[in-house]
N, C-alpha and C. Protein backbone atom coordinates (compact mmCIF):
# COMPACT_ATOMS: atom_id res chain seq x y z
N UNK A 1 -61.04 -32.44 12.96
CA UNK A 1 -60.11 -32.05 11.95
C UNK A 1 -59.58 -30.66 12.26
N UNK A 2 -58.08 -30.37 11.90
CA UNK A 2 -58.19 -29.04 12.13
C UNK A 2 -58.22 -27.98 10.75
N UNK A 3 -57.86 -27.11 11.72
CA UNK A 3 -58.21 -25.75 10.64
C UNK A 3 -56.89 -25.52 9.51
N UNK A 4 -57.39 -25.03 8.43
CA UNK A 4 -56.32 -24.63 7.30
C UNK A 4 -56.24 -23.17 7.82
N UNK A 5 -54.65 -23.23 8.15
CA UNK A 5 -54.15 -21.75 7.71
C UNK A 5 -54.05 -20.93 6.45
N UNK A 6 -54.60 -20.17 6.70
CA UNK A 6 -54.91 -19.35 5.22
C UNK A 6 -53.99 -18.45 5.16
N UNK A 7 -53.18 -17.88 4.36
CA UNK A 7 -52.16 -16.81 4.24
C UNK A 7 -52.70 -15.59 2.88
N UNK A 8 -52.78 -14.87 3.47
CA UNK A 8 -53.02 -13.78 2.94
C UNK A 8 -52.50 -13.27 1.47
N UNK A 9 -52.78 -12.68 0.64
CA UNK A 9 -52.18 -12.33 -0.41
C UNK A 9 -51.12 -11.05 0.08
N UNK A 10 -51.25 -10.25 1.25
CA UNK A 10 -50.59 -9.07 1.89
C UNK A 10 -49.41 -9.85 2.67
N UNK A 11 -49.85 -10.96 3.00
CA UNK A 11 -47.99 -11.31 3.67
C UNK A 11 -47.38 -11.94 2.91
N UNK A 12 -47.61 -12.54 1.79
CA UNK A 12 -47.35 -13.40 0.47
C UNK A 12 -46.18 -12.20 -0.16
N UNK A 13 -46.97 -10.51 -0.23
CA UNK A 13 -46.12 -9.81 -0.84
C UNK A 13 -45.12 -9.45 -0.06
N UNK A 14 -45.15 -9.64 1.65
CA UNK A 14 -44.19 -8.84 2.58
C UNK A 14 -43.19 -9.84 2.43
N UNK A 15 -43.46 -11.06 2.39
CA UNK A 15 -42.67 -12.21 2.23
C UNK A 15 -41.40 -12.23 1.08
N UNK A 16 -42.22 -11.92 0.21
CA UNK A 16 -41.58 -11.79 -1.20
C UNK A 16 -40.79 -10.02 -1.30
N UNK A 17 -41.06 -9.44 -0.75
CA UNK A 17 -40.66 -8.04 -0.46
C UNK A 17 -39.08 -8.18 0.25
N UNK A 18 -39.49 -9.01 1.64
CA UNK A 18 -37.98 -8.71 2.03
C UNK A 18 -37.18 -9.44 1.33
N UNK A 19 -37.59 -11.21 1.23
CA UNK A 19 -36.22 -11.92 0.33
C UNK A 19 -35.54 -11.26 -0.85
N UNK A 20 -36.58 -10.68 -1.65
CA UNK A 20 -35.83 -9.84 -2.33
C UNK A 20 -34.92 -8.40 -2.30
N UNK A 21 -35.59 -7.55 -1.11
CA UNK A 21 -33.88 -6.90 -0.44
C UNK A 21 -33.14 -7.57 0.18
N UNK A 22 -33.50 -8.16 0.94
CA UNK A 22 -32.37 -9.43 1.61
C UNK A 22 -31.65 -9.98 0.17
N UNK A 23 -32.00 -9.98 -0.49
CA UNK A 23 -31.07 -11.36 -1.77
C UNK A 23 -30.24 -9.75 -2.60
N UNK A 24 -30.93 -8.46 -3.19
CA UNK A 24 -30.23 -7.88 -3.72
C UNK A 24 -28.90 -7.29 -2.45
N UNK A 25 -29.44 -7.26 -1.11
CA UNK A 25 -28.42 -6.82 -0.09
C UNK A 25 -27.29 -7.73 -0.54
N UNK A 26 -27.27 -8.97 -0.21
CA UNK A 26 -26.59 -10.36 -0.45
C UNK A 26 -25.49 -10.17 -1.82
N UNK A 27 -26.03 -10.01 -2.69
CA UNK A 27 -25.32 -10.00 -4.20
C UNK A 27 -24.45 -8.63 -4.30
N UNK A 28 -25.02 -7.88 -3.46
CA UNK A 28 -23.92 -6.22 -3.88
C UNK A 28 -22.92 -6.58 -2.31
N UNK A 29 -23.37 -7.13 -1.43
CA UNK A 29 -22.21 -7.36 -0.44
C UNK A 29 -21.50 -8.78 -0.58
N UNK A 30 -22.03 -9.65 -0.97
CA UNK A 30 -20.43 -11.09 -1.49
C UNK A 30 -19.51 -10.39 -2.14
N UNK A 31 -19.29 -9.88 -3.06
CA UNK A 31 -18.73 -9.97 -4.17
C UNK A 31 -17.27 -8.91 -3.15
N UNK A 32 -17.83 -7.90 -2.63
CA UNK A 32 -16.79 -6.61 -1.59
C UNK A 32 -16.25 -7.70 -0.63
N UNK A 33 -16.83 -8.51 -0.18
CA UNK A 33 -16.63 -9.14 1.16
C UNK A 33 -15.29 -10.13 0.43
N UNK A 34 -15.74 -10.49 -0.52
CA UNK A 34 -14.55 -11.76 -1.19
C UNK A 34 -13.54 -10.99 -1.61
N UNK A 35 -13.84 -9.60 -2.55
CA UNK A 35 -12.38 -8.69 -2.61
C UNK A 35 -11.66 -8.34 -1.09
N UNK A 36 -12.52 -8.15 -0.21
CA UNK A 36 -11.74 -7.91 0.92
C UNK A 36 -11.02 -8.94 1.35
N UNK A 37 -11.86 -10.33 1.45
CA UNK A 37 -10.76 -11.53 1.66
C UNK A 37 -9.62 -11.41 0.95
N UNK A 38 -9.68 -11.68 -0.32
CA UNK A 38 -8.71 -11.60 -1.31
C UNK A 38 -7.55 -10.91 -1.16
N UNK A 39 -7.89 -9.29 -0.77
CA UNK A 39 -6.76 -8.40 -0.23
C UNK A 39 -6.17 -8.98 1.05
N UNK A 40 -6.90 -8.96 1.85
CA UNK A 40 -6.29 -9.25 3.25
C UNK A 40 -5.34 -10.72 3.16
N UNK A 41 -5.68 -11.39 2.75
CA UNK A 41 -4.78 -13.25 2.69
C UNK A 41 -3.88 -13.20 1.68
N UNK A 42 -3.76 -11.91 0.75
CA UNK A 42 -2.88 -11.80 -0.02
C UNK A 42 -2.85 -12.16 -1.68
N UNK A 43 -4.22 -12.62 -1.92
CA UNK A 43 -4.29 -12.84 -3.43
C UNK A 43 -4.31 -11.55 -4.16
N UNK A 44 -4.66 -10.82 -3.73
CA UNK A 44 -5.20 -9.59 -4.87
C UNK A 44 -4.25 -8.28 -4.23
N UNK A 45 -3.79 -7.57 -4.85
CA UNK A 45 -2.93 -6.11 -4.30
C UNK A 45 -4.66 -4.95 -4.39
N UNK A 46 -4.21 -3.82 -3.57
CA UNK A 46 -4.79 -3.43 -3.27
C UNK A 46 -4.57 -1.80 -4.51
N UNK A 47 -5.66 -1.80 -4.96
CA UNK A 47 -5.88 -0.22 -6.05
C UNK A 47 -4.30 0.27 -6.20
N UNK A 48 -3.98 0.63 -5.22
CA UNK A 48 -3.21 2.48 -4.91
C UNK A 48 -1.84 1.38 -4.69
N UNK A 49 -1.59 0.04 -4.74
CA UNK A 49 -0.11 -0.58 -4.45
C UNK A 49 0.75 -0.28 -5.70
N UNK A 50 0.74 -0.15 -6.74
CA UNK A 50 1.14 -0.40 -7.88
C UNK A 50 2.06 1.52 -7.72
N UNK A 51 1.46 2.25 -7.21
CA UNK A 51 1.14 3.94 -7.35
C UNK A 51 2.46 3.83 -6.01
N UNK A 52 2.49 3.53 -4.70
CA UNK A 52 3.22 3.31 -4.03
C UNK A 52 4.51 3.13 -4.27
N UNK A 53 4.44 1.87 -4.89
CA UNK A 53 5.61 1.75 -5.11
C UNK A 53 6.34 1.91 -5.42
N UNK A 54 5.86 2.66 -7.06
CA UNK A 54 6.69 3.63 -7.79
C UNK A 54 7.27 4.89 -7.41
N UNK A 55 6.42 5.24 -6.60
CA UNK A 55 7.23 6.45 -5.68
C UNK A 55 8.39 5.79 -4.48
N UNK A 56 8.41 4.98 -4.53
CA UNK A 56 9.09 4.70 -3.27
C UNK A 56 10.35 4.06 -4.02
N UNK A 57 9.75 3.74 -5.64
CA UNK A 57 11.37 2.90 -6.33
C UNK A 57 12.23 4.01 -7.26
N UNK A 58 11.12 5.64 -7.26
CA UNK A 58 11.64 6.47 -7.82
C UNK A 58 12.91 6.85 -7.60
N UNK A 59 12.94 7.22 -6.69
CA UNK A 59 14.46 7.82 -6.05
C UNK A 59 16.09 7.15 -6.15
N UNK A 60 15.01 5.97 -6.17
CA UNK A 60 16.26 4.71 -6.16
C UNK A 60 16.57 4.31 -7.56
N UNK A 61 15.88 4.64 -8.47
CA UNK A 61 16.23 4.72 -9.99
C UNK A 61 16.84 5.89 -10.22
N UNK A 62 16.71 7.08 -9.89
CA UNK A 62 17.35 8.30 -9.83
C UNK A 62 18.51 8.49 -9.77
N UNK A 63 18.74 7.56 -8.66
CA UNK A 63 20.18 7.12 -8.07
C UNK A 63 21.08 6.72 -8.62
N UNK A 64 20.34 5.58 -9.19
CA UNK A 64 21.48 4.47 -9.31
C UNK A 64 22.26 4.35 -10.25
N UNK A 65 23.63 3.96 -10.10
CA UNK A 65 24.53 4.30 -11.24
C UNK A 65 24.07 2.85 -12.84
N UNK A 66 23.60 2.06 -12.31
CA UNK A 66 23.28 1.05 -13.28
C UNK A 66 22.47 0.71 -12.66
N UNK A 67 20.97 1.00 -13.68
CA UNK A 67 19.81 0.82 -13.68
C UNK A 67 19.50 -0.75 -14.12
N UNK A 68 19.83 -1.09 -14.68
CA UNK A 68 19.28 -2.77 -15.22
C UNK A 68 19.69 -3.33 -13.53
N UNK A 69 20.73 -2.98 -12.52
CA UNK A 69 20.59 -3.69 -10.75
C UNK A 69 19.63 -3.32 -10.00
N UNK A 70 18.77 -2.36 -10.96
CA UNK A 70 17.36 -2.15 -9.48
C UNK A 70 16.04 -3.11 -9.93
N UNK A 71 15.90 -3.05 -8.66
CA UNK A 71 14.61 -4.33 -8.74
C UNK A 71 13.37 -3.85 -9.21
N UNK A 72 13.31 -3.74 -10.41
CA UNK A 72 11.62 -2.63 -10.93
C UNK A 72 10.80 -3.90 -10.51
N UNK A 73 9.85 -3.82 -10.17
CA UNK A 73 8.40 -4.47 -9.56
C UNK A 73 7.78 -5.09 -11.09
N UNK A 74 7.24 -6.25 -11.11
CA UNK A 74 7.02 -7.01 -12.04
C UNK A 74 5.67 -6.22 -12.84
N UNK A 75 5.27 -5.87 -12.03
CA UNK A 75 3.58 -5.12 -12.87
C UNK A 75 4.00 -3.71 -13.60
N UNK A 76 5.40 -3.18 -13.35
CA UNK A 76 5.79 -2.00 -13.95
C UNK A 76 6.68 -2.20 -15.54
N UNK A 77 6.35 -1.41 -16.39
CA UNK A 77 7.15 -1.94 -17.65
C UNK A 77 8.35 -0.63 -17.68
N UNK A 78 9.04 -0.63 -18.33
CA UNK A 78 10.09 0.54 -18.03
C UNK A 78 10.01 0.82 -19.96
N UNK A 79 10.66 2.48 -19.39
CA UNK A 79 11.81 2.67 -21.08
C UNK A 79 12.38 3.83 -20.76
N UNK A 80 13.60 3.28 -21.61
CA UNK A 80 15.29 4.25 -20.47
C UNK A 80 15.10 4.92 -21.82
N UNK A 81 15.56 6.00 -21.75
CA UNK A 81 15.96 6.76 -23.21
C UNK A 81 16.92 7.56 -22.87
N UNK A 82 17.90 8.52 -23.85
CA UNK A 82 18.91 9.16 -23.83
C UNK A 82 18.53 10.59 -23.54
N UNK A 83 19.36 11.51 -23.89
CA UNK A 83 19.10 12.69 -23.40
C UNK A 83 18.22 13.39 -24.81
N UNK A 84 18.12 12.60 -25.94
CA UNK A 84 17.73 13.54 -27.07
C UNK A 84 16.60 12.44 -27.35
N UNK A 85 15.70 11.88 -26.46
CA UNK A 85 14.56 10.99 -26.28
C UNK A 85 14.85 9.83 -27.57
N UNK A 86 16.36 9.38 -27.63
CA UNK A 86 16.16 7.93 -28.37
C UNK A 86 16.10 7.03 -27.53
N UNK A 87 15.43 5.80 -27.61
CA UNK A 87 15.14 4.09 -26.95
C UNK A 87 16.52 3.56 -26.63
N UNK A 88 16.97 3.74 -25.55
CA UNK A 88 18.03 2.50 -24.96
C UNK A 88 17.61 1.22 -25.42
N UNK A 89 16.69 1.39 -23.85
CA UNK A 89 16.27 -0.08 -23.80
C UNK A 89 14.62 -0.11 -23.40
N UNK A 90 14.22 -0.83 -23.00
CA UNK A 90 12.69 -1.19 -22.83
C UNK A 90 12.14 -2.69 -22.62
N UNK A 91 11.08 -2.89 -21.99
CA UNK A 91 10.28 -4.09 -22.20
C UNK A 91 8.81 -3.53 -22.23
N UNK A 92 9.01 -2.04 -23.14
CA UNK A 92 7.73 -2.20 -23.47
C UNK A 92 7.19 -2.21 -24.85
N UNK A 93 5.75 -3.09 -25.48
CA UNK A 93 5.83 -3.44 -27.15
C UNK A 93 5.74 -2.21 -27.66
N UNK A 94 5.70 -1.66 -29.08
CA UNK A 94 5.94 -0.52 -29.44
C UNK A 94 4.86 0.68 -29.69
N UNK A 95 3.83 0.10 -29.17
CA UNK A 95 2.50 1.35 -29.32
C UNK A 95 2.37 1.98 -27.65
N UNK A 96 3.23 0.83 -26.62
CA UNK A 96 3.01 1.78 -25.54
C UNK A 96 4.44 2.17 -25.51
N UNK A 97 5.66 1.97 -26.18
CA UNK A 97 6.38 3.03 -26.66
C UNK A 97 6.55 4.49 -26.91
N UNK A 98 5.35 4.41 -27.75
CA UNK A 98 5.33 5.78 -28.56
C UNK A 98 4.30 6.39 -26.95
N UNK A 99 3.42 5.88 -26.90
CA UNK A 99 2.24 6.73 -25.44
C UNK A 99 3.73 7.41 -24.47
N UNK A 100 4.76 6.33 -23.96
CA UNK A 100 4.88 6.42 -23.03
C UNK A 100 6.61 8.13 -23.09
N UNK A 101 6.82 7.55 -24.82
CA UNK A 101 7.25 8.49 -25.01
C UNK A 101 6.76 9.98 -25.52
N UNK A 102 5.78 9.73 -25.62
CA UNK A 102 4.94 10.78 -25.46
C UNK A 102 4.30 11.76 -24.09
N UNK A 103 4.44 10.90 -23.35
CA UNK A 103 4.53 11.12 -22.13
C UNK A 103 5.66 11.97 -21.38
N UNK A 104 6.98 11.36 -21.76
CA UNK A 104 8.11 12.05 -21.34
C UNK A 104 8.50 13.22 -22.21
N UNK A 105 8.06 13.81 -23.32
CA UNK A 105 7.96 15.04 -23.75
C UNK A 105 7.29 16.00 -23.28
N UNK A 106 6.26 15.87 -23.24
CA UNK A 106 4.88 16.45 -22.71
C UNK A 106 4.68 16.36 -21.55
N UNK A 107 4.68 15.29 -20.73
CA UNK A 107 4.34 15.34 -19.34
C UNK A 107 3.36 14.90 -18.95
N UNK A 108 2.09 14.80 -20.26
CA UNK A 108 0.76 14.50 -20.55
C UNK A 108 0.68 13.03 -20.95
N UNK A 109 -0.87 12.31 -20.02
CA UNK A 109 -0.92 10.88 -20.32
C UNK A 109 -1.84 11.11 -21.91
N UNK A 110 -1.52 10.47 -22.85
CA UNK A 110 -2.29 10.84 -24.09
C UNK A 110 -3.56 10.67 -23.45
N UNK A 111 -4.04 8.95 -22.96
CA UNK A 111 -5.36 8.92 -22.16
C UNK A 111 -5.62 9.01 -21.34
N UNK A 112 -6.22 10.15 -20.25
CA UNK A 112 -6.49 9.94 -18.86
C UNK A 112 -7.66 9.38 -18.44
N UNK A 113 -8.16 9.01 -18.91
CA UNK A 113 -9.29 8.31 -18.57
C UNK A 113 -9.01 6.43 -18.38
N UNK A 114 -7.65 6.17 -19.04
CA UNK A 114 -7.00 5.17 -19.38
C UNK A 114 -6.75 4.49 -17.13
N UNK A 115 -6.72 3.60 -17.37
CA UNK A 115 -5.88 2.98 -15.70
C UNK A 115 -4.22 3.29 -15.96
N UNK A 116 -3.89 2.96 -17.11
CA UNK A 116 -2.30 3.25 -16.94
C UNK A 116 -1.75 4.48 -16.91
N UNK A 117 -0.78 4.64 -15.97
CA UNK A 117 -0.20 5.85 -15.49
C UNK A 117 1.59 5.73 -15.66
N UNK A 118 2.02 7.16 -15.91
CA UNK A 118 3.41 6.79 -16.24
C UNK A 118 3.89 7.63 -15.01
N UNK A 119 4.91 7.82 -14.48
CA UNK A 119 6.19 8.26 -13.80
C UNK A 119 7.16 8.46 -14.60
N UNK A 120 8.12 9.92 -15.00
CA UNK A 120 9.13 10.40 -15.61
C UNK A 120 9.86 10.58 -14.28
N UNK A 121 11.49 9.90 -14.81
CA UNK A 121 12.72 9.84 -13.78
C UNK A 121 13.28 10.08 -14.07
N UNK A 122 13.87 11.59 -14.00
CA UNK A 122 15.17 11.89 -14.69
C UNK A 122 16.70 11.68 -14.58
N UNK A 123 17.17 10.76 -14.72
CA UNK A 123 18.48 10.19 -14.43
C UNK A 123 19.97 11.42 -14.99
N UNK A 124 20.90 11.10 -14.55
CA UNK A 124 22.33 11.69 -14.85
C UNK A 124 22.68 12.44 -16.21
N UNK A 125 22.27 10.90 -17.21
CA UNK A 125 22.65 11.21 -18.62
C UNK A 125 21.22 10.38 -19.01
N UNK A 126 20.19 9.97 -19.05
CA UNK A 126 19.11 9.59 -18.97
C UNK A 126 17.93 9.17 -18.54
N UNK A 127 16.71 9.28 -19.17
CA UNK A 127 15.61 9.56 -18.43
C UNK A 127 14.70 8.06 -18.41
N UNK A 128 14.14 7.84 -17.45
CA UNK A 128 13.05 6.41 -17.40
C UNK A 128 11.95 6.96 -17.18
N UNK A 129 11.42 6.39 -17.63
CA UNK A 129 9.49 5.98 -17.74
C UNK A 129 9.04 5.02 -17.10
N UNK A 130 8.41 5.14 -16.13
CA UNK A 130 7.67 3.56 -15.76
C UNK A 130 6.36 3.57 -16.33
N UNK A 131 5.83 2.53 -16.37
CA UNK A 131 4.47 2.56 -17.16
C UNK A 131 3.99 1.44 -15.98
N UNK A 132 2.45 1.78 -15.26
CA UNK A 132 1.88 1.12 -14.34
C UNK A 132 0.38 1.13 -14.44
N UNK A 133 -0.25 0.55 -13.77
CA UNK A 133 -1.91 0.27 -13.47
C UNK A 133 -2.45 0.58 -12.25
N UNK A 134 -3.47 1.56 -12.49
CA UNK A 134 -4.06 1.94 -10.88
C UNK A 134 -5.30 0.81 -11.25
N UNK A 135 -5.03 0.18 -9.79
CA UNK A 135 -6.22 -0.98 -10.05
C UNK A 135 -5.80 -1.71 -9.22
N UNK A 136 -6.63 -3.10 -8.46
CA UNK A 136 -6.21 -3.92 -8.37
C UNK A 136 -5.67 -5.00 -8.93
N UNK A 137 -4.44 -5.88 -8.62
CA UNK A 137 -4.40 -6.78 -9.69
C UNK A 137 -4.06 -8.09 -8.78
N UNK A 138 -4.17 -9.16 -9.66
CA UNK A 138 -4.15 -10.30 -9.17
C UNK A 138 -2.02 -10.58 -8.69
N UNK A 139 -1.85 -11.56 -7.44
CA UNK A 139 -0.10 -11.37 -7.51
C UNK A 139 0.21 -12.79 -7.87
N UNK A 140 -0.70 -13.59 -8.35
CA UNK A 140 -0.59 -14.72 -9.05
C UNK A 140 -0.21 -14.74 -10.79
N UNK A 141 0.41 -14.92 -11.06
CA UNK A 141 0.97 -14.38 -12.35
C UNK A 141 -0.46 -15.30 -13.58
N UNK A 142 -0.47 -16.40 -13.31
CA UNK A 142 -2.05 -17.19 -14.44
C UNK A 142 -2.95 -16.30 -14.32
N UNK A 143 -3.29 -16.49 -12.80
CA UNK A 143 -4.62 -15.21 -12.31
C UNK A 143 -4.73 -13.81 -13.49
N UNK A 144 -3.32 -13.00 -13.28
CA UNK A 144 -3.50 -12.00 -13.62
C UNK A 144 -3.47 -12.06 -15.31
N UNK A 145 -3.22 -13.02 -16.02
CA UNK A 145 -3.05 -13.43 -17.42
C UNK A 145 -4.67 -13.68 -17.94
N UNK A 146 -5.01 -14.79 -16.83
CA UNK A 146 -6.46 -15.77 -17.65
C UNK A 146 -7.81 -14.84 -17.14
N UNK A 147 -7.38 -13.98 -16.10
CA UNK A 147 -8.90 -13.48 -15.40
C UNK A 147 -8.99 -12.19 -15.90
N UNK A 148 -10.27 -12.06 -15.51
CA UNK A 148 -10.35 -9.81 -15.78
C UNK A 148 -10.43 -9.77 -14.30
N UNK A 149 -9.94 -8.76 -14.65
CA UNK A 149 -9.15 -7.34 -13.36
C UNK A 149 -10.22 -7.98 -12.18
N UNK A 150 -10.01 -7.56 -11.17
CA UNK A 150 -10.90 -8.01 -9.73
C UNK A 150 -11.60 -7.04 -9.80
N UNK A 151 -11.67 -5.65 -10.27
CA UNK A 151 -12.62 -4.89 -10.21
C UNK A 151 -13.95 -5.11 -11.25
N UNK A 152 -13.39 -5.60 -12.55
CA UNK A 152 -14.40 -5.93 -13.04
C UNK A 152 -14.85 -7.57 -13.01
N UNK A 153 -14.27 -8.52 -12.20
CA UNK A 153 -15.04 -9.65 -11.56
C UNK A 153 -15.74 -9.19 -10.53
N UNK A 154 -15.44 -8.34 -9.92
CA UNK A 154 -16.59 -7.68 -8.63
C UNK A 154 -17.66 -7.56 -9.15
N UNK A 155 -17.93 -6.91 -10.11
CA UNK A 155 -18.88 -6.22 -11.13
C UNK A 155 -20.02 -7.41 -11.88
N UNK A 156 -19.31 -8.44 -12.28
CA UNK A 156 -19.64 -9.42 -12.93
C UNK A 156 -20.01 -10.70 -12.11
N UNK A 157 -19.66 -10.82 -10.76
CA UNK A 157 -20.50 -12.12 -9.56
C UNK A 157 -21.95 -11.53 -9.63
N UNK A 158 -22.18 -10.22 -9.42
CA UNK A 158 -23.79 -9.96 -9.01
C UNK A 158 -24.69 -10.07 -10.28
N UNK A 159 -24.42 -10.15 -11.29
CA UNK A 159 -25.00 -10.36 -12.51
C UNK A 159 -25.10 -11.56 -13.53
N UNK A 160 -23.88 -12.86 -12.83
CA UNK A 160 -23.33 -13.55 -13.39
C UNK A 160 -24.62 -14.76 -13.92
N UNK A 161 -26.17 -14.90 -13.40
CA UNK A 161 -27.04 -15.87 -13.68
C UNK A 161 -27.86 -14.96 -14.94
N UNK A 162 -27.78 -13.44 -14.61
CA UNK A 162 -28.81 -13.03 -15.50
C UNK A 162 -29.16 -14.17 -16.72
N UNK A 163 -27.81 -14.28 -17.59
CA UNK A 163 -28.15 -14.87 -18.46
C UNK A 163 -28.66 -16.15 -18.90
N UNK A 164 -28.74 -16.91 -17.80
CA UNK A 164 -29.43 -18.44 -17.98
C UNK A 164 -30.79 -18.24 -17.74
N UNK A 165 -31.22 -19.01 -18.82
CA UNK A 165 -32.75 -18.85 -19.13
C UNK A 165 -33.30 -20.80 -18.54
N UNK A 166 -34.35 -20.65 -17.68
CA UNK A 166 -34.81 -21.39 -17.38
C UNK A 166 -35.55 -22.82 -18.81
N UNK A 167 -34.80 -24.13 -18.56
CA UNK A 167 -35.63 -24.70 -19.39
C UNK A 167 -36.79 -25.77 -19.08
């Protein structure tokens, strides 16, 4: 007959030692590795795109003799106002109204701690506001409606079993 291998209670713990850095390694690197997919194949924009662009569509709002022909970027909300800060026009609802005109007085984001960031453009005979998100966001329009932000789904894959309780 042969012999029983006996295993130690000391490699039982080395055993159980690494799978478990190996598995917490695993759970804090999927979640980066899939945002990186995501960025790279084009589902997800990247933090600082939203911040880009607005500088790059500034000038060209500055410019332009009729503003409703420039192509504002879909994730940006606008509000044109006159020279004595009344509402032209807008597509934005009326509490980020008041922030954003608050903004173009002052200069100051009421919240900085907030993701949304404004840009003041001072035009000819009036001034625009863009109102934007530092963040990533989804460029699928459902995506960016039905999901939370990719930064906080990053956040939420490595934690996502805590709550099931074994029955």
């Amino acid at each position: 007959m042969g012999r029983i291998k006996r295993t130690s209670l000391q490699m039982i713990f080395w055993k159980f030692l690494i799978i478990l850095i190996l598995g917490l390694l695993l759970s804090a690197a999927v979640p980066f590795l899939l945002l990186a997919f995501a960025s790279s194949a084009g589902y997800v924009t990247y933090a600082n795109n939203a911040e880009h662009s607005v500088q790059e569509i500034s000038p060209i709002i500055a410019a332009a003799p009729d503003i409703t022909k420039v192509a504002i970027p879909s994730y940006c909300e606008y509000l044109i106002l006159d020279e004595d800060y009344n509402v032209l026009y807008t597509n934005m609802d009326t509490t980020e109204q008041e922030k954003a005109l608050e903004f173009a007085k002052t200069g100051e984001n009421s919240d900085p701690t907030s993701r949304t960031q404004y840009q003041f453009i001072p035009r000819e005979t009036e001034y625009c506001v863009l109102k934007y998100y530092v963040g990533s966001q989804y460029k699928n329009d459902w995506m960016q409606k039905h999901l939370p932000a990719p930064e906080i789904l990053l956040l939420k894959l490595p934690i996502q079993n805590q709550g099931i309780k074994p029955e």
